[in-house]
Protein backbone atom coordinates (compact mmCIF):
# COMPACT_ATOMS: atom_id res chain seq x y z
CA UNK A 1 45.05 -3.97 5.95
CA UNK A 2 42.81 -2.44 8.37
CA UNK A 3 45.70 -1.16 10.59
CA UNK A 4 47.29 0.35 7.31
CA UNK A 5 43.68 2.20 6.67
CA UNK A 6 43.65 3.54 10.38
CA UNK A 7 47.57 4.64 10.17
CA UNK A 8 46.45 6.45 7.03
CA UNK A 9 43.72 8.11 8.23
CA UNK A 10 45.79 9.26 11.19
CA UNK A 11 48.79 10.89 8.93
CA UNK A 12 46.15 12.19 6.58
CA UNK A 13 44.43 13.63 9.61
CA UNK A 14 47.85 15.48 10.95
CA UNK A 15 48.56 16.65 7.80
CA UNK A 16 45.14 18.22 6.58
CA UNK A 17 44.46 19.63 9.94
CA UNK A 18 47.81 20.72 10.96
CA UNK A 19 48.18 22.52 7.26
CA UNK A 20 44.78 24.15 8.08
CA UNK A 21 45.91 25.44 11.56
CA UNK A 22 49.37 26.60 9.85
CA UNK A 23 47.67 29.00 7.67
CA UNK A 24 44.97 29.94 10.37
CA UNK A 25 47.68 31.29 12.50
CA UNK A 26 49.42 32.79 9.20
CA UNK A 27 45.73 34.55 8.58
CA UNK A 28 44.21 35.04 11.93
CA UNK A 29 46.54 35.04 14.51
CA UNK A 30 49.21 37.21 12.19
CA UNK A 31 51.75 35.24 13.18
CA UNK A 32 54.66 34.64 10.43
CA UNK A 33 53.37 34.19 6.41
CA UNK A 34 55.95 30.91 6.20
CA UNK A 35 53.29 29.79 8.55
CA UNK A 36 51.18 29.56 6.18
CA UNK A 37 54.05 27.95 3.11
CA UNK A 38 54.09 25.05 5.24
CA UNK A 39 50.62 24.90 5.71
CA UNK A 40 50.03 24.82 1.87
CA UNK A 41 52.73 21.79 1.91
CA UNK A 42 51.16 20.10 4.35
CA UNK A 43 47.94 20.16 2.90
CA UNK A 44 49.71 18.99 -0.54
CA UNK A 45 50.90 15.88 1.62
CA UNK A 46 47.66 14.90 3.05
CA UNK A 47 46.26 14.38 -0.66
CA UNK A 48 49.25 11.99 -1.17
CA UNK A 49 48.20 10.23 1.99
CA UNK A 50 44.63 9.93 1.56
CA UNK A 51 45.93 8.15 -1.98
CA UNK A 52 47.73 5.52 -0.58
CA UNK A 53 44.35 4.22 1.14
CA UNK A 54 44.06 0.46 0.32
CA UNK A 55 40.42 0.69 -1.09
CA UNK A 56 39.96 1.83 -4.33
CA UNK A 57 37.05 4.14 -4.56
CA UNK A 58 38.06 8.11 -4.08
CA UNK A 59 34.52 8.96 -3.03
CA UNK A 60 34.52 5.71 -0.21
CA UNK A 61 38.03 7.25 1.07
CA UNK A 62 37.00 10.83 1.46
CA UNK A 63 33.50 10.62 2.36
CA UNK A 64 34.88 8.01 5.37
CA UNK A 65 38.00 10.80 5.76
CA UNK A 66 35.17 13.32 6.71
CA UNK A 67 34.52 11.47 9.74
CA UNK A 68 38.16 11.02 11.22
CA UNK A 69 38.61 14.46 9.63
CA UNK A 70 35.72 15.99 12.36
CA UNK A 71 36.87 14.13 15.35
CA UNK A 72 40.95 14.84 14.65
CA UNK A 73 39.69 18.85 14.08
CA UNK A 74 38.37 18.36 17.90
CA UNK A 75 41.22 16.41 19.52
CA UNK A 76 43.43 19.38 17.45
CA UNK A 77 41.46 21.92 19.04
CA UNK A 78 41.62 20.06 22.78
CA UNK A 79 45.82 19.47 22.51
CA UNK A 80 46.68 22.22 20.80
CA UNK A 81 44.45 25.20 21.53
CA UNK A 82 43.01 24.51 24.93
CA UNK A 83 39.42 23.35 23.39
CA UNK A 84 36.91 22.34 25.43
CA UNK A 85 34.56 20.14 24.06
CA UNK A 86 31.03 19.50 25.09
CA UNK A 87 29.32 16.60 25.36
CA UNK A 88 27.50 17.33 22.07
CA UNK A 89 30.72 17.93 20.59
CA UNK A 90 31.70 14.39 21.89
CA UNK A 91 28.47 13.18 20.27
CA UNK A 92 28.80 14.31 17.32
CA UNK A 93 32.66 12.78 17.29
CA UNK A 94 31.18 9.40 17.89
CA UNK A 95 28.36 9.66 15.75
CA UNK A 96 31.28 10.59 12.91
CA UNK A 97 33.86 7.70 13.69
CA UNK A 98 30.81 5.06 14.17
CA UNK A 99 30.03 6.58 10.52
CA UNK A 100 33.53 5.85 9.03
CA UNK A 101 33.75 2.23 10.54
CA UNK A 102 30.39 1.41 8.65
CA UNK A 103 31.45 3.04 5.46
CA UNK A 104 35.21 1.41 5.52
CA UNK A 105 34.99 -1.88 7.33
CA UNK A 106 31.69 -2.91 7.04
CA UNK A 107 31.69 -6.36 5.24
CA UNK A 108 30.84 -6.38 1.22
């Protein structure tokens, strides 16, 4: 179950993030406005994904997907846009993930 939960968060992650950066270069970079069609699907998916979570409390899910949500936006940034994180940036990250293990696995 706890793989499942992980594998979720990672599509989830992909899919919010990826939809986001689909309409940011739609918007910002002025690249193609279909950019930003898929980027509205996307998005659209990743509330489909973030359902299929396991646990059953919405607010547990997306307060925990906040978390994975700020590390993924970093890795994004690092593999896809040349980001370079700092070691605060790092921090932070850790700080985040460290936050979603105690609010998702934590024994009740």
């Amino acid at each position: 179950m706890t793989l499942r939960s992980i594998g979720l968060f990672v599509v989830a992650a992909i899919l919010e993030i990826g939809g986001a950066w689909l309409i940011w270069q739609a918007v910002r970079e002025h690249r193609a406005w279909w950019l930003a069609g898929l980027g509205i699907v996307a998005l659209g998916l990743y509330g489909f994904a973030a359902a299929l979570q396991p646990e059953a409390s919405f607010g547990r899910i997306l307060a925990a997907y906040g978390g994975v949500f700020v590390a993924g936006s970093l890795l994004w940034g690092v593999v896809v846009d040349g980001f370079r994180p700092d070691r605060f940036d790092l921090l932070g990250a850790l700080v985040c993930l460290v936050g979603v293990g105690v609010i998702m696995y934590a024994p009740r």
